[in-house]
C-alpha atoms as a PDB file:
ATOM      1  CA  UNK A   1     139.468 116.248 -53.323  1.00  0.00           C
ATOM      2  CA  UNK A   2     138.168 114.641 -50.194  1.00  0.00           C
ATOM      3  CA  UNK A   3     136.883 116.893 -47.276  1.00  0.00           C
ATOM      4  CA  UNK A   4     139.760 115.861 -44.831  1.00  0.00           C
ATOM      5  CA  UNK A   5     141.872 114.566 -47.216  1.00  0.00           C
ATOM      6  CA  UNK A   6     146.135 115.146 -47.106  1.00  0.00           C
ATOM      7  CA  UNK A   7     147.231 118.099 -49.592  1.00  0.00           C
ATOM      8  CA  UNK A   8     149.257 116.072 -52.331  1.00  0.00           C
ATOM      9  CA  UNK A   9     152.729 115.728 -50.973  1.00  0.00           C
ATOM     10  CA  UNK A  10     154.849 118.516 -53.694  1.00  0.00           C
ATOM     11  CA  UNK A  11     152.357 120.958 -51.881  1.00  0.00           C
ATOM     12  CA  UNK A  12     154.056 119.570 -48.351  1.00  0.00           C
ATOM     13  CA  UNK A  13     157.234 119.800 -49.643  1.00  0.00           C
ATOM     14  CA  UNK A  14     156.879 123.534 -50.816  1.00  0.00           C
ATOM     15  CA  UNK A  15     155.811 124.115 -47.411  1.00  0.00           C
ATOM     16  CA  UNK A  16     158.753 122.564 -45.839  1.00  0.00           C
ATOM     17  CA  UNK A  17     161.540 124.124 -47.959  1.00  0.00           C
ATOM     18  CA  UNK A  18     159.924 127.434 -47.036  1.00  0.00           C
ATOM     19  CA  UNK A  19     159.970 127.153 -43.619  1.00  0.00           C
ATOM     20  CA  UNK A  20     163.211 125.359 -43.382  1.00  0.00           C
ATOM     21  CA  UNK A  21     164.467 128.293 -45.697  1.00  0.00           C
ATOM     22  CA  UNK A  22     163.351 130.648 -42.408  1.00  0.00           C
ATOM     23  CA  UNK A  23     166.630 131.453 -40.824  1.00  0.00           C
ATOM     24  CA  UNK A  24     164.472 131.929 -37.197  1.00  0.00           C
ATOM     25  CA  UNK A  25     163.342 128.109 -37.603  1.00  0.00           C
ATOM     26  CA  UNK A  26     165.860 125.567 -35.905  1.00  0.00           C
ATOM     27  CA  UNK A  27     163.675 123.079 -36.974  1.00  0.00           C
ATOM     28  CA  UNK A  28     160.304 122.293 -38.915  1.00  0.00           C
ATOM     29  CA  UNK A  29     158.862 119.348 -36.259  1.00  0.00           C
ATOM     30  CA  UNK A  30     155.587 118.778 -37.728  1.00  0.00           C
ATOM     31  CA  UNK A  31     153.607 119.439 -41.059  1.00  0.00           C
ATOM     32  CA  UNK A  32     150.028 118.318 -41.360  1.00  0.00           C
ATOM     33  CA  UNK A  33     147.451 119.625 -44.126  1.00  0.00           C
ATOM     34  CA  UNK A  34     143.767 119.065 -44.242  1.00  0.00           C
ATOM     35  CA  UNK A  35     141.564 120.197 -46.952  1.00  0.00           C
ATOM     36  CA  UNK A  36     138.459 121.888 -45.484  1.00  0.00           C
ATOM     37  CA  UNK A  37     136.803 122.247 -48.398  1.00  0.00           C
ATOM     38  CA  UNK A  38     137.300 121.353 -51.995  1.00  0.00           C
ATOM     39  CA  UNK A  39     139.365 124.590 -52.880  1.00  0.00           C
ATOM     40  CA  UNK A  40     140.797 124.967 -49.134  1.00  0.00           C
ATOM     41  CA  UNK A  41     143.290 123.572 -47.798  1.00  0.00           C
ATOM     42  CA  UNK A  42     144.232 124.260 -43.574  1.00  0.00           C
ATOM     43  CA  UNK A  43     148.186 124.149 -42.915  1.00  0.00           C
ATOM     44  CA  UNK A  44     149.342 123.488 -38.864  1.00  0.00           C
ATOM     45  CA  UNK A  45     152.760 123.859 -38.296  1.00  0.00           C
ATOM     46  CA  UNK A  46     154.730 122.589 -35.429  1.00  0.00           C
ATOM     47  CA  UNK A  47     158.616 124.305 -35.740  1.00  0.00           C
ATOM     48  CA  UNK A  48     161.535 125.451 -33.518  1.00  0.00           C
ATOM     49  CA  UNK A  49     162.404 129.007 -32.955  1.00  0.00           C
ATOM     50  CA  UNK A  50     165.141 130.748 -32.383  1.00  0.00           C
ATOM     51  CA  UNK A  51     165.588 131.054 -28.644  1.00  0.00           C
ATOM     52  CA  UNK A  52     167.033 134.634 -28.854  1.00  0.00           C
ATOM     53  CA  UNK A  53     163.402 135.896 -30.438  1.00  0.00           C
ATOM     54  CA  UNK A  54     161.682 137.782 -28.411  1.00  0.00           C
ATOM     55  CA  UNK A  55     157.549 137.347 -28.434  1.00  0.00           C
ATOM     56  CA  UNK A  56     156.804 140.255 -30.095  1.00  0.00           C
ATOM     57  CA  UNK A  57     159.788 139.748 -32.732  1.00  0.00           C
ATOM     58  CA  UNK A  58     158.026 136.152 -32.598  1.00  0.00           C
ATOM     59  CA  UNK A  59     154.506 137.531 -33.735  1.00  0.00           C
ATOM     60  CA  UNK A  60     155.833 139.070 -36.456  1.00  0.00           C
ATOM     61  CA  UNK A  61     157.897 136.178 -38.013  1.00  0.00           C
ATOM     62  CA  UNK A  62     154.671 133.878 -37.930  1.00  0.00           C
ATOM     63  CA  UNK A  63     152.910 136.671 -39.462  1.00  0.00           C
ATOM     64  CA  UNK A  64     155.343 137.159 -42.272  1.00  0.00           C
ATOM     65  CA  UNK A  65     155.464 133.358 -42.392  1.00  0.00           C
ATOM     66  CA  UNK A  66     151.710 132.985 -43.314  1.00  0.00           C
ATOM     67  CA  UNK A  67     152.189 135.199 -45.647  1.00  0.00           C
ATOM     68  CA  UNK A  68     154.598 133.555 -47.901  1.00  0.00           C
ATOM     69  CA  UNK A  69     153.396 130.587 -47.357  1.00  0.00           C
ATOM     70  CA  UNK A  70     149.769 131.802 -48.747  1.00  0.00           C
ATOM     71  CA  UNK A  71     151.620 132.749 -52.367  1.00  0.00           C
ATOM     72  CA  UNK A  72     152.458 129.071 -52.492  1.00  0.00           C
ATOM     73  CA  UNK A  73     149.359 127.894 -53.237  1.00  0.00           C
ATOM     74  CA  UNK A  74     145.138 129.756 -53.587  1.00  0.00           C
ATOM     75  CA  UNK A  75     144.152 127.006 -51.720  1.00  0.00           C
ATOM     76  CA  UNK A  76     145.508 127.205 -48.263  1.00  0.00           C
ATOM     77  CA  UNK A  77     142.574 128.680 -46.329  1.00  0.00           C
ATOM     78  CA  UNK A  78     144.220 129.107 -42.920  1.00  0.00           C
ATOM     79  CA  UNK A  79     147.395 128.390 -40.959  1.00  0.00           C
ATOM     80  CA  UNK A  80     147.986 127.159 -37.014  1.00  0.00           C
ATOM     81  CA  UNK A  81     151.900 127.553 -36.379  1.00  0.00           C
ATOM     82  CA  UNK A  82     152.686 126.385 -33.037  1.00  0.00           C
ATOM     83  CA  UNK A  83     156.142 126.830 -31.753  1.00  0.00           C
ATOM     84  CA  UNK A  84     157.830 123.708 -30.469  1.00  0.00           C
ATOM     85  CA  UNK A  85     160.859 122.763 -29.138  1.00  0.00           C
ATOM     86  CA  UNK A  86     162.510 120.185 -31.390  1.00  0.00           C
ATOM     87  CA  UNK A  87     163.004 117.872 -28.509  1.00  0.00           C
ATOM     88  CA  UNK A  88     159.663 117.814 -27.789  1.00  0.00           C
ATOM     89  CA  UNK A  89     157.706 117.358 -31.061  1.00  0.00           C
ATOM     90  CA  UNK A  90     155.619 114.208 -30.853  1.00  0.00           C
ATOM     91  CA  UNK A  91     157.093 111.011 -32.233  1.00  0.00           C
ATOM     92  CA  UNK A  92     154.841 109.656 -34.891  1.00  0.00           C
ATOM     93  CA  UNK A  93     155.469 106.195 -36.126  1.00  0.00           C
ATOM     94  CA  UNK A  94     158.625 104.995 -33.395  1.00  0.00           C
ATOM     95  CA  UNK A  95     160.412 108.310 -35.232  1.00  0.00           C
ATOM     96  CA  UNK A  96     161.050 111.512 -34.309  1.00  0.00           C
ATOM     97  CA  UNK A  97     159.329 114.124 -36.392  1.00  0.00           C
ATOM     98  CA  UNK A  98     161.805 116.097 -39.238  1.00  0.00           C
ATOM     99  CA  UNK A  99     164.059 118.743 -38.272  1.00  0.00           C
ATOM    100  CA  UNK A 100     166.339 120.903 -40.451  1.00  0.00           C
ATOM    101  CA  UNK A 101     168.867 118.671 -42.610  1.00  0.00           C
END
């Protein structure tokens, strides 16, 4: 692997289904990976909440988030999860980034 190379794209997808898997996420806006090292791999998140989750109830989900996410896979180092509201997340490419299907 590259120092700031893309994690290979089933490793995205793992991530995805996860979160989208999340009951509390309304939508999973953004996924980008960059490996930091050769055996680590840094995972930021953009995804809709649940409006009805309180902050503290909020802290908690991201924390038990990052930690099923870190089973999937030795190599991710360290996660960013930033909520967003899906009609906000950045458009990349004249598209609108991926909610839940």
């Amino acid at each position: 692997m590259i120092i700031g190379e893309s994690a290979d794209s089933e490793i995205i997808r793992q991530l995805r289904e996860t979160l989208e898997a999340c009951p509390e996420i309304t939508s999973v806006n953004h996924i980008r990976t960059i490996h930091s090292a050769p055996n680590a791999i840094f995972v930021a998140i953009r995804a809709d909440f649940d409006d009805r989750i309180s902050m503290g109830k909020g802290e908690i989900l991201i924390e038990q988030i990052e930690t099923k996410l870190k089973r999937l896979s030795p190599l991710f180092s360290s996660f960013y999860i930033r909520p967003e509201k899906a009609r906000d997340a950045v458009i990349v490419d004249g598209t609108q980034s991926f909610g839940k299907r």
